[in-house]
C-alpha atoms as a PDB file:
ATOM      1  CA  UNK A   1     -15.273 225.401 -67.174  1.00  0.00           C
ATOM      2  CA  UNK A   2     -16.442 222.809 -65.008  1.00  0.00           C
ATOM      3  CA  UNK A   3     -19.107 225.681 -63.352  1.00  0.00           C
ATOM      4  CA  UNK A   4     -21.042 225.471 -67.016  1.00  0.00           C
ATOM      5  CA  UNK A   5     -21.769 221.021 -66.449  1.00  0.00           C
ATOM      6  CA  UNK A   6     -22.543 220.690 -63.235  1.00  0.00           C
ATOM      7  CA  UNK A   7     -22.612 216.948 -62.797  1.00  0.00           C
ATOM      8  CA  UNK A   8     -24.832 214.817 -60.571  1.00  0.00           C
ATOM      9  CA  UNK A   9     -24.553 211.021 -59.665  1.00  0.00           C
ATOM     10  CA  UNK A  10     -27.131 209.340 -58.604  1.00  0.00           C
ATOM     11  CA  UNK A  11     -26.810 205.061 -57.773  1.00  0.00           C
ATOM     12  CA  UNK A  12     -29.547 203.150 -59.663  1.00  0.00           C
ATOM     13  CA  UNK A  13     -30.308 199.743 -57.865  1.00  0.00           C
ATOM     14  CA  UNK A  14     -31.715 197.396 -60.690  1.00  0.00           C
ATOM     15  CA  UNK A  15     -32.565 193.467 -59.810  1.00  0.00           C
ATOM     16  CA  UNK A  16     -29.320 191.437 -60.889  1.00  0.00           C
ATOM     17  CA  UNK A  17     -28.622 187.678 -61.482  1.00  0.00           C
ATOM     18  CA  UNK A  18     -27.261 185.894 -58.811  1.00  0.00           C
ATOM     19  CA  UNK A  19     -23.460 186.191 -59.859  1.00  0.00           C
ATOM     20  CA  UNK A  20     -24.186 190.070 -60.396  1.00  0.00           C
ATOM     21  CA  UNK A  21     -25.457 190.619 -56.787  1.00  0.00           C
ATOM     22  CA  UNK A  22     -22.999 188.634 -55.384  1.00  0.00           C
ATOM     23  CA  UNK A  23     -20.431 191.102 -57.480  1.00  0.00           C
ATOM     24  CA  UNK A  24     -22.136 194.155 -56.107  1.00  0.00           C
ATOM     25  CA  UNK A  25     -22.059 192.881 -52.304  1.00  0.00           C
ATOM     26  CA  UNK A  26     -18.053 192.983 -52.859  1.00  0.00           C
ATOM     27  CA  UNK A  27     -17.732 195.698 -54.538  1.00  0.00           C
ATOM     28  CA  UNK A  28     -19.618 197.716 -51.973  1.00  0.00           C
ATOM     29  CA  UNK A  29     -17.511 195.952 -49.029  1.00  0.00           C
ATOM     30  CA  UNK A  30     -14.385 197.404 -51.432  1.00  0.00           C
ATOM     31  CA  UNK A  31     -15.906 200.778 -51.661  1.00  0.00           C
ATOM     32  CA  UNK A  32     -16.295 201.555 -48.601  1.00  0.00           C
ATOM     33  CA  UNK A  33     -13.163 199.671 -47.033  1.00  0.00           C
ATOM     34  CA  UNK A  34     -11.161 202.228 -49.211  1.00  0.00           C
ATOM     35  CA  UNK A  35     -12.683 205.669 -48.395  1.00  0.00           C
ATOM     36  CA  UNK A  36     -10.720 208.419 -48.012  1.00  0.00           C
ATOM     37  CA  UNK A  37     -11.763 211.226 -46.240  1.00  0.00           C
ATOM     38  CA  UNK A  38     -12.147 214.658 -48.008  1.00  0.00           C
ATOM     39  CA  UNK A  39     -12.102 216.372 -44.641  1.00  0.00           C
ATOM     40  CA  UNK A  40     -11.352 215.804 -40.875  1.00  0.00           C
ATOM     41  CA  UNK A  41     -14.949 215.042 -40.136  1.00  0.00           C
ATOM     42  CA  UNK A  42     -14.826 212.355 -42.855  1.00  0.00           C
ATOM     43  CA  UNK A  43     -14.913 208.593 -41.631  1.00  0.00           C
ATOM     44  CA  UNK A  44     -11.735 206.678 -42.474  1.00  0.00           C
ATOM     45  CA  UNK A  45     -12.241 203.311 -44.315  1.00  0.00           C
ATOM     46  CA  UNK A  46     -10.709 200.284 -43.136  1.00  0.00           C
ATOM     47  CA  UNK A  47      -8.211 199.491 -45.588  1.00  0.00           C
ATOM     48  CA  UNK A  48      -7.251 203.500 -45.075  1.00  0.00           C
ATOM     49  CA  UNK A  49      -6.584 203.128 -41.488  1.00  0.00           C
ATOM     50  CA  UNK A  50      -4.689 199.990 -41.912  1.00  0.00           C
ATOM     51  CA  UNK A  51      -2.509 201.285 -44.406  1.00  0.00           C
ATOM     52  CA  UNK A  52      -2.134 205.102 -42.746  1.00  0.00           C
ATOM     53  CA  UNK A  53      -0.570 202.404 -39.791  1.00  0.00           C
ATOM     54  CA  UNK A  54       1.133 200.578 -42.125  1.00  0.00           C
ATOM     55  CA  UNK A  55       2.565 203.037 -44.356  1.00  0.00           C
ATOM     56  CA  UNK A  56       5.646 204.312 -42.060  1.00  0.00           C
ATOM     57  CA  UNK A  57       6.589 200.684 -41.178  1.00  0.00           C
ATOM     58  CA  UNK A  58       6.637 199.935 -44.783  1.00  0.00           C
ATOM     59  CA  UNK A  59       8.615 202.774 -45.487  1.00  0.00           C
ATOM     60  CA  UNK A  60      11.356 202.290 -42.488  1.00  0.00           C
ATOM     61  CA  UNK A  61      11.938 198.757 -44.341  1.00  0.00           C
ATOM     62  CA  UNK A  62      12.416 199.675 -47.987  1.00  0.00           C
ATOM     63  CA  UNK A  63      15.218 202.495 -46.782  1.00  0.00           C
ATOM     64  CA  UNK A  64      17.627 199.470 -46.299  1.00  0.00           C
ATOM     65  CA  UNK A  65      16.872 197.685 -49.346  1.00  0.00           C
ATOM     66  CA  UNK A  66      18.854 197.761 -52.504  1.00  0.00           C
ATOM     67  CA  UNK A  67      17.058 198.466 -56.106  1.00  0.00           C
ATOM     68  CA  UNK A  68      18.529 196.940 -59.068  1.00  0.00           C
ATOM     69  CA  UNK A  69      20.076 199.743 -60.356  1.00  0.00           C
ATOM     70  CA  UNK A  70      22.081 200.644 -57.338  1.00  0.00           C
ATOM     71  CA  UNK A  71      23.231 197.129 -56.987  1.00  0.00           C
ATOM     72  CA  UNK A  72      25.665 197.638 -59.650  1.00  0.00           C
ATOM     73  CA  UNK A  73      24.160 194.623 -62.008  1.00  0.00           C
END
C-alpha cells in the first residue's frame, strides 16, 4: 500500500523570532545527538553511543533490585 504514496520530506528554513531560533538550534543539537543508524555505515549519535555503553551497566544493576510486586507489599 505504501508503494501507491510515495512520500517525500523536504526541511523548509523560514526566518523565526528570536525564541523560535533559539528553539530550533536545540532541537537540531537533539536531533542529531539521538540518531540511530539504519545501517553499519550509518554515524552513531552521541546520546546513542553513550547509552549503547551505558545500557549493559544499567542493566547488570537493575538484576539485583526488587520491584514492588515481588517485595511482597
Amino acid at each position: 500500500m505504501t508503494d501507491l504514496f510515495p512520500v517525500e520530506l523536504c526541511v523548509v528554513k523560514r526566518p523565526l523570532n528570536p525564541l523560535g531560533a533559539v528553539f530550533n538550534f536545540f532541537y537540531q543539537g537533539i536531533a542529531r545527538a539521538s540518531v540511530v543508524p539504519n545501517t553499519p555505515e550509518d554515524r552513531r549519535g552521541l546520546a546513542n553511543r553513550i547509552f549503547r555503553g551505558l545500557a549493559p551497566v544499567l542493566a547488570r544493576t537493575r538484576t539485583g533490585r526488587y520491584t514492588a510486586s515481588s517485595s511482597g507489599r
